[in-house]
C-alpha atoms as a PDB file:
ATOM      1  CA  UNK A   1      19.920 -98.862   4.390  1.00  0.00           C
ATOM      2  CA  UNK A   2      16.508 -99.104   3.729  1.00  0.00           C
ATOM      3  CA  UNK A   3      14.782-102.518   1.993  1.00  0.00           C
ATOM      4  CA  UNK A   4      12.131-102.522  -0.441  1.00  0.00           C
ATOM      5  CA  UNK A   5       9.600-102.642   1.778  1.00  0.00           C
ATOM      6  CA  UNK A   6      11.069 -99.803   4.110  1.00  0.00           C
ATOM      7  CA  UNK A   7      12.508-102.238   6.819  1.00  0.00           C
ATOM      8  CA  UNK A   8      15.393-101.413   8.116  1.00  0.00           C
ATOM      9  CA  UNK A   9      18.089-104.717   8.272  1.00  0.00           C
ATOM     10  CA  UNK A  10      18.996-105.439  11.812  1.00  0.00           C
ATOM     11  CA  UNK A  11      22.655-105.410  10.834  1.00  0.00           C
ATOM     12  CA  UNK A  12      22.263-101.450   9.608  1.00  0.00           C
ATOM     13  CA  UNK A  13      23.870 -98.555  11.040  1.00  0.00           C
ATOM     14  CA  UNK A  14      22.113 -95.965  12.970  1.00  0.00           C
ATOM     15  CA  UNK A  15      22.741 -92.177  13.456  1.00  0.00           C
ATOM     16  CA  UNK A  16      22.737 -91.178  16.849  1.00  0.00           C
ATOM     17  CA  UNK A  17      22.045 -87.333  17.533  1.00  0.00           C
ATOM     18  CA  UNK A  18      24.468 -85.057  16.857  1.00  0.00           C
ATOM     19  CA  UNK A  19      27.026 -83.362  19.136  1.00  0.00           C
ATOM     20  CA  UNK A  20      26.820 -80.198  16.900  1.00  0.00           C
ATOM     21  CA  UNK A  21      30.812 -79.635  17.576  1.00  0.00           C
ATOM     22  CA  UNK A  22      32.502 -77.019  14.968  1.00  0.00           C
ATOM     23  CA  UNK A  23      36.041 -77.994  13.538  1.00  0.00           C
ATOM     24  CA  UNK A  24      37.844 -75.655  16.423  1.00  0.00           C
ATOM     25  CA  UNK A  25      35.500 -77.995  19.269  1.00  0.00           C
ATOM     26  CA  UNK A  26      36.664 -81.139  18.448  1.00  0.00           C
ATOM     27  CA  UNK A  27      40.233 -81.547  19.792  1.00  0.00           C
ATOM     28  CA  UNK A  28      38.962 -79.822  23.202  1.00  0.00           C
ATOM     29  CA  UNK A  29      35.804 -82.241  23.503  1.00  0.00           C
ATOM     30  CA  UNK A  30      37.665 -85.160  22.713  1.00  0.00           C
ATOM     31  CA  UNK A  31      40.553 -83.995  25.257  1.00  0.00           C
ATOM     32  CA  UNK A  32      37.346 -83.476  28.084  1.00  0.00           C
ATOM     33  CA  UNK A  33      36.058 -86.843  26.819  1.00  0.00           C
ATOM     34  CA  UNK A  34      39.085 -88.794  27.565  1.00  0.00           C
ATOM     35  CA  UNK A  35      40.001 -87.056  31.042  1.00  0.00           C
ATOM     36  CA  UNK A  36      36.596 -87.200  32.041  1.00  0.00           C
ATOM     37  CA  UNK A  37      36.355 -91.254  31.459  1.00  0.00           C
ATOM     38  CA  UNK A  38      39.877 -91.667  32.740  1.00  0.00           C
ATOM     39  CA  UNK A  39      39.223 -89.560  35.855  1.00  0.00           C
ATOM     40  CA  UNK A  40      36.006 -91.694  36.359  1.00  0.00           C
ATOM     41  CA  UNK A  41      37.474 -94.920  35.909  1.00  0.00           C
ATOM     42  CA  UNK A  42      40.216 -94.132  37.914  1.00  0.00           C
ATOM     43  CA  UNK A  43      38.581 -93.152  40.979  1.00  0.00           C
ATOM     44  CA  UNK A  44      35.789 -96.349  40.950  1.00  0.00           C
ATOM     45  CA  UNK A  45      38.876 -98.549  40.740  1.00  0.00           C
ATOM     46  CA  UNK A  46      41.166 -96.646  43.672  1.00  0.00           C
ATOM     47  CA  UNK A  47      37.495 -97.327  45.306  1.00  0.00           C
ATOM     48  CA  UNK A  48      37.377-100.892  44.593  1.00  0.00           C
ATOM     49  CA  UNK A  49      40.976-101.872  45.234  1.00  0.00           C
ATOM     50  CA  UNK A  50      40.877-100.303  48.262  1.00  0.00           C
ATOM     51  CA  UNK A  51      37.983-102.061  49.737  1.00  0.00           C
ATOM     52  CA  UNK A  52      39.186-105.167  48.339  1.00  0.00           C
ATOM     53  CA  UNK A  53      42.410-105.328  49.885  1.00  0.00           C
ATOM     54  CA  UNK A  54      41.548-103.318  53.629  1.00  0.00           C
ATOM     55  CA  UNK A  55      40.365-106.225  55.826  1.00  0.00           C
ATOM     56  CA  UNK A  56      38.671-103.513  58.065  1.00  0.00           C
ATOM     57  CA  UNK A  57      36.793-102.466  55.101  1.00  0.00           C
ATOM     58  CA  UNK A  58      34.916-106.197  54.794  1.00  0.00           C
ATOM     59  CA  UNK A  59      32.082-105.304  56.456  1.00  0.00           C
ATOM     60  CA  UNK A  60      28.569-105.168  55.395  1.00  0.00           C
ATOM     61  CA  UNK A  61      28.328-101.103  54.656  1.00  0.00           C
ATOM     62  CA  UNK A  62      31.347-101.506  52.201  1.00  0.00           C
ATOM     63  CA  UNK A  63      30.546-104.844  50.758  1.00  0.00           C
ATOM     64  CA  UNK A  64      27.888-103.112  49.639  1.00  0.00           C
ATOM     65  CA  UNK A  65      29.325 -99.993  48.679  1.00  0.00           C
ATOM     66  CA  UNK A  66      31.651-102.446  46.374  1.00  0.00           C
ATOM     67  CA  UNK A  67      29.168-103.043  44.058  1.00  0.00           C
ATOM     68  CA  UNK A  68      27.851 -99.146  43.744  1.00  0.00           C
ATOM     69  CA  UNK A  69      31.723 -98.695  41.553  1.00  0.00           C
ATOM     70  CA  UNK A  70      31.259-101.743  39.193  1.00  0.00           C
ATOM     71  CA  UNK A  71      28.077-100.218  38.404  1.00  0.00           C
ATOM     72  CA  UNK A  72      29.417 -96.491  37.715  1.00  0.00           C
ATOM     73  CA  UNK A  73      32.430 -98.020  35.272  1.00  0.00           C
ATOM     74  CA  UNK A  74      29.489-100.564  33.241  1.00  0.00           C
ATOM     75  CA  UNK A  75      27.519 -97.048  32.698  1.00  0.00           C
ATOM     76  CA  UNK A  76      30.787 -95.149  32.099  1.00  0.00           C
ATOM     77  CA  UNK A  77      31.956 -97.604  30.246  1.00  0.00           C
ATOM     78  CA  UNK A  78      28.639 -98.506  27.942  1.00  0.00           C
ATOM     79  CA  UNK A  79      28.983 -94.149  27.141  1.00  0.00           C
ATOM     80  CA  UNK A  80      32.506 -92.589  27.184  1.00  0.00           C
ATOM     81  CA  UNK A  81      34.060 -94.699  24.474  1.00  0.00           C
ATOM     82  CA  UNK A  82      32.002 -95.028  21.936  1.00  0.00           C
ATOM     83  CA  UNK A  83      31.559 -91.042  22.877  1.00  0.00           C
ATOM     84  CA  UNK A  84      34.948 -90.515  22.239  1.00  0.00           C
ATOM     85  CA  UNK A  85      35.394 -92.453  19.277  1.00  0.00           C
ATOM     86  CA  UNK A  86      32.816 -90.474  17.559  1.00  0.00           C
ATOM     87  CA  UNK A  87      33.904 -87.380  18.260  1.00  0.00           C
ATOM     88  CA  UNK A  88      37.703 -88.197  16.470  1.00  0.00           C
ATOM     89  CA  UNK A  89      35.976 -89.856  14.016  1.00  0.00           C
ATOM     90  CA  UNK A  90      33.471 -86.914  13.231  1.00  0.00           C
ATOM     91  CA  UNK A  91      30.688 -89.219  12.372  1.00  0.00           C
ATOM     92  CA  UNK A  92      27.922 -90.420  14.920  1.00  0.00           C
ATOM     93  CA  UNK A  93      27.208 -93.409  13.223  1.00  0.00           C
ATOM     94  CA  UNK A  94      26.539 -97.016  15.500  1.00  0.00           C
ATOM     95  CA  UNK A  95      25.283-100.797  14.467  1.00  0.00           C
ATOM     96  CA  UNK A  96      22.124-101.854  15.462  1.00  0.00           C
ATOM     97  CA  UNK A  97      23.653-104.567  17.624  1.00  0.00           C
ATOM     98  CA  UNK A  98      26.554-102.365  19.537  1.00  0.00           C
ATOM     99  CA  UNK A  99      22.930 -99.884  19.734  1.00  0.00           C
ATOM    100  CA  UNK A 100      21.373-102.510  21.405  1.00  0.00           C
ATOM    101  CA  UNK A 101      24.385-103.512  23.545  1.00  0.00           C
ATOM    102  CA  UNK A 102      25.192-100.221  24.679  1.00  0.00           C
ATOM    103  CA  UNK A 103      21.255 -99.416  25.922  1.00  0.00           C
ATOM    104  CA  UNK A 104      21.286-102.686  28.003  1.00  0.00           C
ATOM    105  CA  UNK A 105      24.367-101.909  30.096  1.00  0.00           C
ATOM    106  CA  UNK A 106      23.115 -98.197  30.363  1.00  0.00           C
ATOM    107  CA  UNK A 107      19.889 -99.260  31.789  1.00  0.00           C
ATOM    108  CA  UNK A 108      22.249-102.233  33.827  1.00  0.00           C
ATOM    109  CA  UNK A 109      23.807 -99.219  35.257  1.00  0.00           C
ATOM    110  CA  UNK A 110      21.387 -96.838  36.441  1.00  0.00           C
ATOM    111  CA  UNK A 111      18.918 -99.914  37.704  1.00  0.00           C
ATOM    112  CA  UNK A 112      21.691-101.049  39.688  1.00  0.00           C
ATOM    113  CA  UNK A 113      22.397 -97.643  41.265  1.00  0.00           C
ATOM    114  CA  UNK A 114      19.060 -97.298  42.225  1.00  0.00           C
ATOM    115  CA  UNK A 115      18.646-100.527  43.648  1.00  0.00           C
ATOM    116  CA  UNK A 116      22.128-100.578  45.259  1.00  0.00           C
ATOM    117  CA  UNK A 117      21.601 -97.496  47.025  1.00  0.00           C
ATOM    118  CA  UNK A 118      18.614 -98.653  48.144  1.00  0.00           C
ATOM    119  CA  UNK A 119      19.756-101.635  50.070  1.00  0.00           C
ATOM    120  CA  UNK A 120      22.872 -99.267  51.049  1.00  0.00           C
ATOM    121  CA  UNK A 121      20.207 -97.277  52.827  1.00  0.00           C
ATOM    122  CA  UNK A 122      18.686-100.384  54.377  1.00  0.00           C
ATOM    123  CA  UNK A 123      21.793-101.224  55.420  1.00  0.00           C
ATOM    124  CA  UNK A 124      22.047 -97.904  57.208  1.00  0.00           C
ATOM    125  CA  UNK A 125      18.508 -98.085  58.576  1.00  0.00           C
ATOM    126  CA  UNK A 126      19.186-101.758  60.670  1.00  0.00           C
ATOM    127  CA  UNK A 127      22.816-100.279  61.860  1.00  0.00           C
ATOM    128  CA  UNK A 128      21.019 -96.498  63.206  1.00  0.00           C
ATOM    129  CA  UNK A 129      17.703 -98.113  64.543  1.00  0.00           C
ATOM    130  CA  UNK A 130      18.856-101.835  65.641  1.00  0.00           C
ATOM    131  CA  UNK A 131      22.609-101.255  66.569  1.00  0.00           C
ATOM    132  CA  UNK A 132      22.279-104.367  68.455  1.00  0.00           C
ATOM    133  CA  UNK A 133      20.704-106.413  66.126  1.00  0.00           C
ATOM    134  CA  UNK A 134      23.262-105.535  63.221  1.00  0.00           C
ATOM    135  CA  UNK A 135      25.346-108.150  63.120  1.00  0.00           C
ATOM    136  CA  UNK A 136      22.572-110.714  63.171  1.00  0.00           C
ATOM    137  CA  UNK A 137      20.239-109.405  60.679  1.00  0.00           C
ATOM    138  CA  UNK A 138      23.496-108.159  58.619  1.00  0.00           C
ATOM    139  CA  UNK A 139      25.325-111.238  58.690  1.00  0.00           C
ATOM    140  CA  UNK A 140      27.861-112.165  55.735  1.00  0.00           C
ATOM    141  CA  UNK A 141      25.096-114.601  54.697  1.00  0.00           C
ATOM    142  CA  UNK A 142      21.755-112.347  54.230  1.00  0.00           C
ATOM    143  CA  UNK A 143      24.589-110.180  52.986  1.00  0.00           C
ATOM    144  CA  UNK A 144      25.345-111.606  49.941  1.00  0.00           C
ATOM    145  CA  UNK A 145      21.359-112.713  49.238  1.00  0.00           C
ATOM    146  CA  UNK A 146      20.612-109.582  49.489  1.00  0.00           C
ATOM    147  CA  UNK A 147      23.702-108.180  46.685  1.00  0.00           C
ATOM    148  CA  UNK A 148      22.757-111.359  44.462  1.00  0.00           C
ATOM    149  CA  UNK A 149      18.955-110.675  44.598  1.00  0.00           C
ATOM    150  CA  UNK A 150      19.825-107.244  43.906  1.00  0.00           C
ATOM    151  CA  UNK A 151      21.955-107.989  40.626  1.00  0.00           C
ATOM    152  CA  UNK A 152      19.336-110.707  39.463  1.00  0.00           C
ATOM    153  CA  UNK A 153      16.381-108.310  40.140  1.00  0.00           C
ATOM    154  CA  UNK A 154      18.423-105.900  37.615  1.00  0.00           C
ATOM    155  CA  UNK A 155      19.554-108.116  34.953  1.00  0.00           C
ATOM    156  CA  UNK A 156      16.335-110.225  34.389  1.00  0.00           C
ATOM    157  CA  UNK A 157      14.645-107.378  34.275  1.00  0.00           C
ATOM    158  CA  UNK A 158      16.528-105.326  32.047  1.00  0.00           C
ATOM    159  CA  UNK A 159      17.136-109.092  29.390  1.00  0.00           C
ATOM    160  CA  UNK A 160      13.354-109.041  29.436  1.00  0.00           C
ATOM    161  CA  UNK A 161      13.133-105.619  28.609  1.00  0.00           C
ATOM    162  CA  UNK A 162      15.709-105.791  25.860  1.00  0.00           C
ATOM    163  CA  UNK A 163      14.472-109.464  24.415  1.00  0.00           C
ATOM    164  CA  UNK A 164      10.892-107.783  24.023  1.00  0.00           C
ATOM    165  CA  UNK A 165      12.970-105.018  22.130  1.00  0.00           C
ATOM    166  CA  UNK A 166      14.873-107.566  19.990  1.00  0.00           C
ATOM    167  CA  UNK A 167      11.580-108.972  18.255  1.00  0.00           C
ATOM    168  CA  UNK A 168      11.176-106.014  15.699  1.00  0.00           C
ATOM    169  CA  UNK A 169      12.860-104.641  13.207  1.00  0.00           C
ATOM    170  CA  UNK A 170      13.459-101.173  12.779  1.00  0.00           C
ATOM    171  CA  UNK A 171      12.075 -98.814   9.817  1.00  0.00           C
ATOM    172  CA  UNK A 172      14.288 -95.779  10.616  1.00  0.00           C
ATOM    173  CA  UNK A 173      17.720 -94.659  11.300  1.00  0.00           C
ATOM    174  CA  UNK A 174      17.938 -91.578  13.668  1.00  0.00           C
ATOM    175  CA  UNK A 175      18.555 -92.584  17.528  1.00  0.00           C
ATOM    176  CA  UNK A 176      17.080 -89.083  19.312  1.00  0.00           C
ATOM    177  CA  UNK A 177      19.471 -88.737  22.016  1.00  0.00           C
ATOM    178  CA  UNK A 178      23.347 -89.150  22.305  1.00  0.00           C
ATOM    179  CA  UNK A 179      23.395 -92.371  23.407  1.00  0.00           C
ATOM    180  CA  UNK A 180      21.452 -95.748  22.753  1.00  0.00           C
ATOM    181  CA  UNK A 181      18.595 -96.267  25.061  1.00  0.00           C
ATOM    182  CA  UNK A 182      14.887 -98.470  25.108  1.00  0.00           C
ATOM    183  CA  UNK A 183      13.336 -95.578  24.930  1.00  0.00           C
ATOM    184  CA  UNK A 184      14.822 -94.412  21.312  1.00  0.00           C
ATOM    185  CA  UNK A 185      14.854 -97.932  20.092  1.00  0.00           C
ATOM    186  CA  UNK A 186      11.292 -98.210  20.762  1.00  0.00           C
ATOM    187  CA  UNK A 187      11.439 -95.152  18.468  1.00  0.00           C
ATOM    188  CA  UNK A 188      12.730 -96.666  15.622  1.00  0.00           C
ATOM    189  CA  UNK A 189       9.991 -99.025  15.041  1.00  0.00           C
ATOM    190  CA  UNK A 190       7.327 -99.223  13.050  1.00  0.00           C
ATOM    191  CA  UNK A 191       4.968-102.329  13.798  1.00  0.00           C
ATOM    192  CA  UNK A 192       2.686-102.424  17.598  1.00  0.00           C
ATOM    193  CA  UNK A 193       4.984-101.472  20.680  1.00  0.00           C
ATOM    194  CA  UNK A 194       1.837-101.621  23.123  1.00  0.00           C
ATOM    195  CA  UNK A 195       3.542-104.839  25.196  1.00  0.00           C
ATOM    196  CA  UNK A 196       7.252-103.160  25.383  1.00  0.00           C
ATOM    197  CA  UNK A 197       5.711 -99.580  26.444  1.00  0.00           C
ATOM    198  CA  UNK A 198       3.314-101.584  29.397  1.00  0.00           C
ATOM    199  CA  UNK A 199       5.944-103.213  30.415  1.00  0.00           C
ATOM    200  CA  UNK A 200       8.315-100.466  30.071  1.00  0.00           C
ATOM    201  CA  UNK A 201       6.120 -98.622  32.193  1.00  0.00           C
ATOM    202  CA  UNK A 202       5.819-101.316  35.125  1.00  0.00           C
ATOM    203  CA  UNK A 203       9.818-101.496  34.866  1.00  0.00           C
ATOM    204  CA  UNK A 204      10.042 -97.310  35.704  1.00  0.00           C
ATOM    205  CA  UNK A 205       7.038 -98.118  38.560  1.00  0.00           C
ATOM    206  CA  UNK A 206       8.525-100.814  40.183  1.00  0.00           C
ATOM    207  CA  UNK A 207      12.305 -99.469  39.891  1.00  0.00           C
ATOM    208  CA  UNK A 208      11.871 -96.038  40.660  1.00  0.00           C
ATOM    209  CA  UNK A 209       8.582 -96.211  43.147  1.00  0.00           C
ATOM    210  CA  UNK A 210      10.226 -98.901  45.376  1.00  0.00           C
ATOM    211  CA  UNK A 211      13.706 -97.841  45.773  1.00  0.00           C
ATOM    212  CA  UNK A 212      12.247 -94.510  46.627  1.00  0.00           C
ATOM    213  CA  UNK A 213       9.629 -95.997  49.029  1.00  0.00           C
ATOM    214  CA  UNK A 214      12.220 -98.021  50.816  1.00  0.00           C
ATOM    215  CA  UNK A 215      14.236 -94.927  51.190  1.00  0.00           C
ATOM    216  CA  UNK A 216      11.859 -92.073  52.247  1.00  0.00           C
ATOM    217  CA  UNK A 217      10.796 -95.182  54.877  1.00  0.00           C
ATOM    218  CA  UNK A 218      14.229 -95.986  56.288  1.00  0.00           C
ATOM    219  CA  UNK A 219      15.066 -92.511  56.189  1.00  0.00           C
ATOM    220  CA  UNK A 220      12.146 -91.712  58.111  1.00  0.00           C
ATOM    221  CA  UNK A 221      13.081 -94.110  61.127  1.00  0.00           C
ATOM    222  CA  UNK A 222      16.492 -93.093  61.164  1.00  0.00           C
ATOM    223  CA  UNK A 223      15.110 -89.110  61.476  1.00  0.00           C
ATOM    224  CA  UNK A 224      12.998 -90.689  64.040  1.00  0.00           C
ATOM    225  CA  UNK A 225      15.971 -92.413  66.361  1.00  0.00           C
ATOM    226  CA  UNK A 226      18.340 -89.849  65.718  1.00  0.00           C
ATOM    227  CA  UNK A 227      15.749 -87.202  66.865  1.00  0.00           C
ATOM    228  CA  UNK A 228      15.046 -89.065  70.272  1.00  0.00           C
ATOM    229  CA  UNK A 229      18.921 -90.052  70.725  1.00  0.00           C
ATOM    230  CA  UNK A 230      20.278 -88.556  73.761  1.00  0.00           C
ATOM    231  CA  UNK A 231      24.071 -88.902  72.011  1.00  0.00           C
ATOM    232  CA  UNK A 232      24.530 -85.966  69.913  1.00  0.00           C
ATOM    233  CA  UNK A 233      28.148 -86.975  67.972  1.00  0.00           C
ATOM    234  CA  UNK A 234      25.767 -90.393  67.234  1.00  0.00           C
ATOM    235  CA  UNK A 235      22.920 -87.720  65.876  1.00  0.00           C
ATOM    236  CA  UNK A 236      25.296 -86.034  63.796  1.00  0.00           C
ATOM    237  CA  UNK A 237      27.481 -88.324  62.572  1.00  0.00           C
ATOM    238  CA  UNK A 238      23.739 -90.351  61.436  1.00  0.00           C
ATOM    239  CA  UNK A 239      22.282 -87.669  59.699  1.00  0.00           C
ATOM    240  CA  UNK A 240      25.415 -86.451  57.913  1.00  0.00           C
ATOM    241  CA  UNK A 241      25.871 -89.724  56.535  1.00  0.00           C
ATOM    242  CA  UNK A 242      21.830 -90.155  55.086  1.00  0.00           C
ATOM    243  CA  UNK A 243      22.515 -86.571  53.879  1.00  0.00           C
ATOM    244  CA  UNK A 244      24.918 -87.783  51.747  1.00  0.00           C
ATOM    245  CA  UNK A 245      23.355 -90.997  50.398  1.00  0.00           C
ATOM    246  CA  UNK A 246      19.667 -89.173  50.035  1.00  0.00           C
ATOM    247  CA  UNK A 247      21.788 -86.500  48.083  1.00  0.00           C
ATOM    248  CA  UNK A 248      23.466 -88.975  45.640  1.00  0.00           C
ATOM    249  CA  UNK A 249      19.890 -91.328  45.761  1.00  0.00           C
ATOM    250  CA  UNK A 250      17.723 -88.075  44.639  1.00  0.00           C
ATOM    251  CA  UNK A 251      19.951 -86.822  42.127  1.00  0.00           C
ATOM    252  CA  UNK A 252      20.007 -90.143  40.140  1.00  0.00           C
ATOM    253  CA  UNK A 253      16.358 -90.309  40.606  1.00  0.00           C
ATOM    254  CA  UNK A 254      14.892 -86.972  39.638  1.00  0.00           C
ATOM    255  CA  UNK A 255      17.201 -86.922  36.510  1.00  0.00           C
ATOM    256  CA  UNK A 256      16.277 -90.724  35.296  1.00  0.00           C
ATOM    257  CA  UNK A 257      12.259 -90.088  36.008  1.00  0.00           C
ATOM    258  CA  UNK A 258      12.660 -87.157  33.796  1.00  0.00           C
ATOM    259  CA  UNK A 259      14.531 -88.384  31.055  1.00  0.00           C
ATOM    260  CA  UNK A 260      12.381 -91.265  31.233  1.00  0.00           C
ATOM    261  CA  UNK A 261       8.797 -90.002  31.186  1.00  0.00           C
ATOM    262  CA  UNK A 262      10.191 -86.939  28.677  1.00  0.00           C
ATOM    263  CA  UNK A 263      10.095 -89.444  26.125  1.00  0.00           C
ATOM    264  CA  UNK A 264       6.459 -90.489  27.134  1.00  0.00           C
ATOM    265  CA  UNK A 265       5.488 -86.666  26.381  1.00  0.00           C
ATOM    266  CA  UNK A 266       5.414 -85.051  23.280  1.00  0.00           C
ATOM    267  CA  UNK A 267       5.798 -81.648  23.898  1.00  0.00           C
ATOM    268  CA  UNK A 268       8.707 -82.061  26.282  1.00  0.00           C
ATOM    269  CA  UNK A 269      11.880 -80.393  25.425  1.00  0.00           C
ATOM    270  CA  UNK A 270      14.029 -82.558  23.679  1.00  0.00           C
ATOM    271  CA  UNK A 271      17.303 -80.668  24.354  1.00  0.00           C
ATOM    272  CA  UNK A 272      16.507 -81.104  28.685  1.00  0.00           C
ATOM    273  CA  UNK A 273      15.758 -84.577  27.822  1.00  0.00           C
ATOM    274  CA  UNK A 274      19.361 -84.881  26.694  1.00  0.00           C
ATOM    275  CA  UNK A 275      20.802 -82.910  29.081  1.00  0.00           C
ATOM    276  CA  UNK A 276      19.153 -85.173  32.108  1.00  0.00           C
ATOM    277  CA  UNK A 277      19.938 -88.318  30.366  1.00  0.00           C
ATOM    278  CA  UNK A 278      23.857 -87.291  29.567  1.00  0.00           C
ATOM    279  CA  UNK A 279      24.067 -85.809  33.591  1.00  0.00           C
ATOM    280  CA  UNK A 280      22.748 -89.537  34.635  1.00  0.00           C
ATOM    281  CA  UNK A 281      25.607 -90.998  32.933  1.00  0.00           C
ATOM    282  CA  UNK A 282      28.442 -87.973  33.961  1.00  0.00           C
ATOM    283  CA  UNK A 283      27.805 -87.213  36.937  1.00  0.00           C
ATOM    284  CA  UNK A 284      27.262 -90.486  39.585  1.00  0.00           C
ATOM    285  CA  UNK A 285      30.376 -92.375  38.380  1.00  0.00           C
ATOM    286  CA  UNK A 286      32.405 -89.105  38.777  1.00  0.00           C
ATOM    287  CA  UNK A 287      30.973 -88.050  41.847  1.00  0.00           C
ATOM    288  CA  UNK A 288      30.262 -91.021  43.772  1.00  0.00           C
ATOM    289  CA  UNK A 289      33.785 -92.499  44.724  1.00  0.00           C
ATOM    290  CA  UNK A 290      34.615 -88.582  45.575  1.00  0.00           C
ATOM    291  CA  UNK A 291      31.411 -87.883  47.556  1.00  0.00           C
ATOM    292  CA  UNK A 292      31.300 -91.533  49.412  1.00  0.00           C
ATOM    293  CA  UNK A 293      35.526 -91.617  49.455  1.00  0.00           C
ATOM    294  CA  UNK A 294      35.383 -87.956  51.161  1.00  0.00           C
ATOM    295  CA  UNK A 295      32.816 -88.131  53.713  1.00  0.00           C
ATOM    296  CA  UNK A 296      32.963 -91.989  54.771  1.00  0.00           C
ATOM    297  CA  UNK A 297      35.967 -91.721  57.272  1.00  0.00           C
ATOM    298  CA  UNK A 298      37.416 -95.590  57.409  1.00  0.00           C
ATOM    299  CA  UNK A 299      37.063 -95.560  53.681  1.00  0.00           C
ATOM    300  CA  UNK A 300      38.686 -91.562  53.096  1.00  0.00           C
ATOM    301  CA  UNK A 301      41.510 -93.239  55.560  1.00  0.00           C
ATOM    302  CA  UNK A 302      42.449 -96.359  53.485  1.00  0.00           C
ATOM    303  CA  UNK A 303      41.982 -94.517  50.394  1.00  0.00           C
ATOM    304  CA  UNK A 304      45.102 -92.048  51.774  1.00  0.00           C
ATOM    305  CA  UNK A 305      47.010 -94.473  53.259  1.00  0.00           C
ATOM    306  CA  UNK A 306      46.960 -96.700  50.167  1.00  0.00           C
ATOM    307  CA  UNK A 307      47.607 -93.837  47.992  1.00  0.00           C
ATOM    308  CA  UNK A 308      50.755 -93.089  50.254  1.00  0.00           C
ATOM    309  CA  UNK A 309      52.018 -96.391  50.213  1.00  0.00           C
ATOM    310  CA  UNK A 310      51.977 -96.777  46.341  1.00  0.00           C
ATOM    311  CA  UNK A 311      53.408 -93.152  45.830  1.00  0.00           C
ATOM    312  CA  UNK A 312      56.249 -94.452  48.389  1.00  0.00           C
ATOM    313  CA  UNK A 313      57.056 -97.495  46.394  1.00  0.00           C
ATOM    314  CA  UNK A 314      57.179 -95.687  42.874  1.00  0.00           C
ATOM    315  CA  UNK A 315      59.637 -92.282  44.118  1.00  0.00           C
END
């Protein structure tokens, strides 16, 4: 694919790294490929549906929640396929352009968790520590500011990140890790990145050190009320909800910082740096419609009750 000059055509193909499956692995992977995405997809839509169409599930915690789903299926959706194709195909080969496309709505995805579960947690914060100043501050109007800012924060960010990307052209072939991401693009070139890694940089600073300031803050007051709460079912039912979210918040966290910086460091190991950035994109969309429809009570209820009805109508 290479020119004269050694400069790769935008329009070329690119390896990504290779699964290292054997003949006998390929039917099973492919079969744990497809379940996996179907599983995942499934779930994030029972999720969405069934806030959608509950009327006592249109309030601010779930409106919110709504948008946590449509950002698991863009990162599912961005990895599984392509994923899956490759592995029936036996080859691991991807255009530049579908590279390019599938790294922007990876990094779509896990900004918008972040930042979702961040205002999630804010949202949480005004209900524990201002009960009766919840409906004000949390009214359907700051309500939707605050999902739009949180979506344009995220994709201007990200365009930026990915039009500073587009500029070059690339003078090698082999993506590092099993899926496109900045990161290995950046990788591929050969000409001054300075500008892309600074502002890469100020990206992971501001995305990762403010989410995770706003939450070890909220989190903090809530602690703080539940702690000098005389209601104890209040107490509990507070801190087994932040539990949750802090569980789901730190898990995305510590495995994007990781896989982030890893790249940064040279003699990181390049097989955990797979491993982190593959669990970032496996494990929130599968877990987070089980863990949020589980322990979230209105939500577990509609989600049974809508299940029943549908089984009802198909027997």
């Amino acid at each position: 694919f290479s020119s004269a000059s050694g400069v790769h055509p935008q329009s070329s193909l690119l390896t990504l790294q290779t699964l290292g499956l054997s003949s006998t692995d390929i039917y099973p992977a492919f079969v744990f490929g497809t379940l996996t995405y179907l599983i995942i997809m499934f779930a994030n839509l029972l999720v969405l549906t069934v806030i959608a169409m509950n009327k006592k599930l249109h309030k601010p915690m779930f409106i919110l929640l709504f948008n946590l789903p449509i950002s698991d299926i863009v990162g599912a959706t961005a990895f599984f396929p392509h994923l899956i194709f490759s592995i029936v195909a036996e080859n691991r080969l991807i255009s530049h352009h579908a590279c390019i496309f599938q790294a922007f709505l990876i990094h779509v995805y896990g900004t918008g968790n972040l930042l979702i579960l961040s205002v999630m947690a804010y949202d949480r914060y005004i209900a524990i520590c201002f009960p009766l100043r919840y409906t004000t501050i949390m009214n359907s109007h700051n309500l939707m500011k605050m999902i739009v800012i949180t979506w344009f924060i995220n994709l201007s960010m990200m365009f930026t990140l990915f039009i500073l990307l587009a500029r070059f052209k690339t003078c090698r072939t082999n993506i590092v890790d099993f899926f496109c991401n900045n990161q290995s693009l950046v990788k591929l070139i050969c000409e001054d990145t300075s500008v892309n890694n600074y502002y890469g940089l100020a990206t992971i600073f501001l995305l990762m050190g403010g989410p995770l300031a706003l939450i070890v803050y909220t989190y903090a007051q809530i602690l703080r009320t539940c702690v000098i709460t005389n209601h104890t079912d209040a107490r509990q039912k507070a801190i087994q909800t932040c539990a949750t979210h802090l569980i789901v918040f730190l898990s995305l966290q510590i495995n994007t910082v990781f896989a982030l910086i890893s790249h940064r460091i040279d003699s990181s190991s390049p097989v955990l740096r797979r491993a982190f950035g593959v669990s970032v994109l496996i494990f929130p969309p599968f877990l987070d419609p089980i863990i949020y429809g589980l322990k979230t009570k209105e939500l577990k209820q509609c989600i049974v009750m809508f299940l029943k009805q549908n089984v009802g109508l198909t027997m």
